[in-house]
C-alpha atoms as a PDB file:
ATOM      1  CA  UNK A   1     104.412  69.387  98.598  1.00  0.00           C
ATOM      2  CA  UNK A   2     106.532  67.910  96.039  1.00  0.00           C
ATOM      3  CA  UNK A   3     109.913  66.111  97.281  1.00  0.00           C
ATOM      4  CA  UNK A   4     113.169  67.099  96.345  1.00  0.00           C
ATOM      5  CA  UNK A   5     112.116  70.610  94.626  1.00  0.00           C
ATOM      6  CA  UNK A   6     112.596  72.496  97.738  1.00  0.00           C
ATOM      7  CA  UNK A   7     115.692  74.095  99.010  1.00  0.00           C
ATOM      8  CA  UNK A   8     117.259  73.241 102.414  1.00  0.00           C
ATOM      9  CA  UNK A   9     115.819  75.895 105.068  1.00  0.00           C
ATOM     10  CA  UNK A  10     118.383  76.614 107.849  1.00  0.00           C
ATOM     11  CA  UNK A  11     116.980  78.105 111.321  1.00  0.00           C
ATOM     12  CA  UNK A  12     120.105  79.430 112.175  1.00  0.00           C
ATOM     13  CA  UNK A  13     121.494  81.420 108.822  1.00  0.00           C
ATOM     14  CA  UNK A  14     124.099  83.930 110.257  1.00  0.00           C
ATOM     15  CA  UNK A  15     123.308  87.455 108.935  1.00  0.00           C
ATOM     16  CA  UNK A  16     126.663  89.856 109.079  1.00  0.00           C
ATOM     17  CA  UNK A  17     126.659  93.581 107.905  1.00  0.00           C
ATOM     18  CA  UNK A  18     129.881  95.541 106.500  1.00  0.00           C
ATOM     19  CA  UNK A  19     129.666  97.544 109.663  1.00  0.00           C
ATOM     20  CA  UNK A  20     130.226  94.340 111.351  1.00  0.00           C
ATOM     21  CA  UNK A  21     126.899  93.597 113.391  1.00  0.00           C
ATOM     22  CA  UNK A  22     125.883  89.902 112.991  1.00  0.00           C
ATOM     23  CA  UNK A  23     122.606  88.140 114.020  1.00  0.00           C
ATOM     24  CA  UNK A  24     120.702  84.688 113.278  1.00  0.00           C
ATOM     25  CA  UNK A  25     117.240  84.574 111.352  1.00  0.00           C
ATOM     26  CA  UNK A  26     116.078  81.783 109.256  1.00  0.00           C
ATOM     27  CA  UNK A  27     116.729  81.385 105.690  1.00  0.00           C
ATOM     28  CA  UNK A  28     117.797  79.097 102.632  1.00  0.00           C
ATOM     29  CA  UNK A  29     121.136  80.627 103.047  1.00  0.00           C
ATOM     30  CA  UNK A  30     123.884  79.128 105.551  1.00  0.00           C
ATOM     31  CA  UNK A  31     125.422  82.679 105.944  1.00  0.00           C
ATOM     32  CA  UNK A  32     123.895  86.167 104.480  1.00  0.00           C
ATOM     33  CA  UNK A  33     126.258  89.106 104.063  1.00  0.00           C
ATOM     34  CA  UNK A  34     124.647  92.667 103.411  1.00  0.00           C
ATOM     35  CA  UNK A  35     125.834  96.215 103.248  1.00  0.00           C
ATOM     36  CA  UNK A  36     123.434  98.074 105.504  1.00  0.00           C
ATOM     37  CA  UNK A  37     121.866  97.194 108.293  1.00  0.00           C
ATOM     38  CA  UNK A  38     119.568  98.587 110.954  1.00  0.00           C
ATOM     39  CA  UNK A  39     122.701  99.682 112.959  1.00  0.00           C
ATOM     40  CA  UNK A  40     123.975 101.531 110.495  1.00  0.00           C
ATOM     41  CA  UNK A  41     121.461 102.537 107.988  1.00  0.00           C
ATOM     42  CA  UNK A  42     120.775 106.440 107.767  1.00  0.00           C
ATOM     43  CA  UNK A  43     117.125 106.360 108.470  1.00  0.00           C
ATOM     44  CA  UNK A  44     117.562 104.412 111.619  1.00  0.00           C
ATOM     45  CA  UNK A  45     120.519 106.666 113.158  1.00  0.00           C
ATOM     46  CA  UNK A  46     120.360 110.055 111.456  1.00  0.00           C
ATOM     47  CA  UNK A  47     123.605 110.186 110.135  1.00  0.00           C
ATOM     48  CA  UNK A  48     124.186 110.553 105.964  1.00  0.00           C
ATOM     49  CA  UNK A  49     126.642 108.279 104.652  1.00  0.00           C
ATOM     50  CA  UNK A  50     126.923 107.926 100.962  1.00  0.00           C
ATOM     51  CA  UNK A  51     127.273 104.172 100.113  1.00  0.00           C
ATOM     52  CA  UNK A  52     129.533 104.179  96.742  1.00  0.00           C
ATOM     53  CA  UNK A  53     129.113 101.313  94.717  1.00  0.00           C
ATOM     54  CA  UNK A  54     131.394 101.213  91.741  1.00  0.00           C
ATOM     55  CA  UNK A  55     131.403 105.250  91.542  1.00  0.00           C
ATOM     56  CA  UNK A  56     128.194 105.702  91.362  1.00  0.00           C
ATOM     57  CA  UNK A  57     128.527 109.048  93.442  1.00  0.00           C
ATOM     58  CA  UNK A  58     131.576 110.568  91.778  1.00  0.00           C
ATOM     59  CA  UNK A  59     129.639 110.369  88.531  1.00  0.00           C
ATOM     60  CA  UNK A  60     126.297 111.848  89.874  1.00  0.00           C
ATOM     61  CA  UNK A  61     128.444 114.951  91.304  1.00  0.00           C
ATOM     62  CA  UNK A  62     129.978 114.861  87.525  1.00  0.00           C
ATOM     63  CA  UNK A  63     126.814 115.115  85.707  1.00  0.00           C
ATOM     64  CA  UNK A  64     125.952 118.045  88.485  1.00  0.00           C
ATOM     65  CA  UNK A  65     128.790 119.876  87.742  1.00  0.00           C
ATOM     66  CA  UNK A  66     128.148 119.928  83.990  1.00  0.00           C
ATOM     67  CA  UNK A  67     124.633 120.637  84.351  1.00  0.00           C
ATOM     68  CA  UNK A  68     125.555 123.767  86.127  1.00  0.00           C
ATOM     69  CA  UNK A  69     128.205 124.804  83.825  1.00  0.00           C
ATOM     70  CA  UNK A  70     125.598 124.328  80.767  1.00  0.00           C
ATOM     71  CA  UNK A  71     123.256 126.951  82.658  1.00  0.00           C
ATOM     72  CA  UNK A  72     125.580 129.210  82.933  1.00  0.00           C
ATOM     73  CA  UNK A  73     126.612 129.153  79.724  1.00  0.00           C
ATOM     74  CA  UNK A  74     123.431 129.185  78.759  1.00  0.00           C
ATOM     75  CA  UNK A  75     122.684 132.026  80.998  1.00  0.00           C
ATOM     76  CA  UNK A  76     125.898 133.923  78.833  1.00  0.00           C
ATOM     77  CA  UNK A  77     124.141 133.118  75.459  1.00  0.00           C
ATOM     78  CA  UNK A  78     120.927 134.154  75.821  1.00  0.00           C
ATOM     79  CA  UNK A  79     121.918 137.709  77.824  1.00  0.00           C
ATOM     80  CA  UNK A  80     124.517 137.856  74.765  1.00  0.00           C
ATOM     81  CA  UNK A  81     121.237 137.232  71.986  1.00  0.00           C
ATOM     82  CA  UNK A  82     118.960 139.619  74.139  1.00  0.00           C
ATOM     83  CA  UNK A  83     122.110 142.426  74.110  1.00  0.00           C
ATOM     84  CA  UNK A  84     122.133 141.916  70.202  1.00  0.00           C
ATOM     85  CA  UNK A  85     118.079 142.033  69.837  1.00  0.00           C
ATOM     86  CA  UNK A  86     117.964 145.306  71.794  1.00  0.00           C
ATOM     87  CA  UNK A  87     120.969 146.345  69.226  1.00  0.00           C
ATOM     88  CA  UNK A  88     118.350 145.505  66.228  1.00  0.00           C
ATOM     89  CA  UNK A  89     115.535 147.211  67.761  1.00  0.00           C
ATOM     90  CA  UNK A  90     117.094 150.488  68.149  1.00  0.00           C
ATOM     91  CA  UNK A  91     115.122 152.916  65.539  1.00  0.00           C
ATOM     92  CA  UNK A  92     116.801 155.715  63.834  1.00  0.00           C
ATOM     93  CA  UNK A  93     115.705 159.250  64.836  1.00  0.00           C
ATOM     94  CA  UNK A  94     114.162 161.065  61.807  1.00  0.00           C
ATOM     95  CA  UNK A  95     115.225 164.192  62.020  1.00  0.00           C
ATOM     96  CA  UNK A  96     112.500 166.782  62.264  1.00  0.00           C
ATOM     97  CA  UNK A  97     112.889 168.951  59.384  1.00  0.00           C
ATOM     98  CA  UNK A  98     113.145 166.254  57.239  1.00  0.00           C
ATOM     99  CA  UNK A  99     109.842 165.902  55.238  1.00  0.00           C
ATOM    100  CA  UNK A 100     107.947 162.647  55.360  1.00  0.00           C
ATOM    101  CA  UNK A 101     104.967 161.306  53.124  1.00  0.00           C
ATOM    102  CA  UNK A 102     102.324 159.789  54.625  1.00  0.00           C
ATOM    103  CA  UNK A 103     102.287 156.339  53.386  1.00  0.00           C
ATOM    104  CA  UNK A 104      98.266 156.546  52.557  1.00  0.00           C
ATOM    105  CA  UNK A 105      99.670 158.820  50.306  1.00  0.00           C
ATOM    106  CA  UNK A 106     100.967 156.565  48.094  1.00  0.00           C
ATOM    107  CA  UNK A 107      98.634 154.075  48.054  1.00  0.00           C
ATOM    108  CA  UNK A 108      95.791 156.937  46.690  1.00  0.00           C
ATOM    109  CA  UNK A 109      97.778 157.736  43.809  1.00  0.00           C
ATOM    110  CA  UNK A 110      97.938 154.466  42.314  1.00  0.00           C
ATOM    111  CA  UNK A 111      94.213 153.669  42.756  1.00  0.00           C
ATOM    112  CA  UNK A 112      93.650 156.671  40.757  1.00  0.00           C
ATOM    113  CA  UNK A 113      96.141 155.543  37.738  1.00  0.00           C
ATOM    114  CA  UNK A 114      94.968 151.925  37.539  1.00  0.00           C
ATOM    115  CA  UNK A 115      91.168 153.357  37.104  1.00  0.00           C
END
């Protein structure tokens, strides 16, 4: 190993958690401070707790929010478009006494005049 390239190890780096629970380990570090630890992570006691770092959560429930009011608007619109497409679709009675050609008809009689 080279000299001097190394950092200084120290056996007895102090480890502290926000929650308050300290122990030693070794490491390059004199004192380590973390946010979770094995006391209070959620995996190791069962409990949820939402760690916000710089709003991280507020702007997640944000972007929820908005998602759901964009699907129900866009819910509105397309009930609205299908409303109006059933409005299109809607075909006129011909009345029965009313007289219609045949559209065959039609088509005869000017194969006959361009011969």
């Amino acid at each position: 190993m080279k000299d001097k390239i190394h950092p200084k190890y120290y056996p007895e780096a102090r480890v502290i958690c926000a929650c308050g629970n300290e122990w030693v380990t070794g490491s390059t570090q004199e004192v380590l401070r973390t946010d979770v630890c094995s006391v209070c992570h959620p995996f190791f006691t069962g409990q949820q707790r939402i760690v916000d770092v710089s709003g991280h959560v507020d702007r997640f429930r944000q972007r929820v929010e908005r998602s759901r009011q964009l699907q129900t608007e866009a819910e509105r619109r397309e009930a609205q478009r299908e409303e109006r497409r059933r409005a299109r679709t809607l075909v006129e009675v011909v009345d029965e006494e009313e007289a219609v050609e045949p559209i065959e008809a039609l088509f005869e009689n000017t194969d006959e005049e361009q011969e």
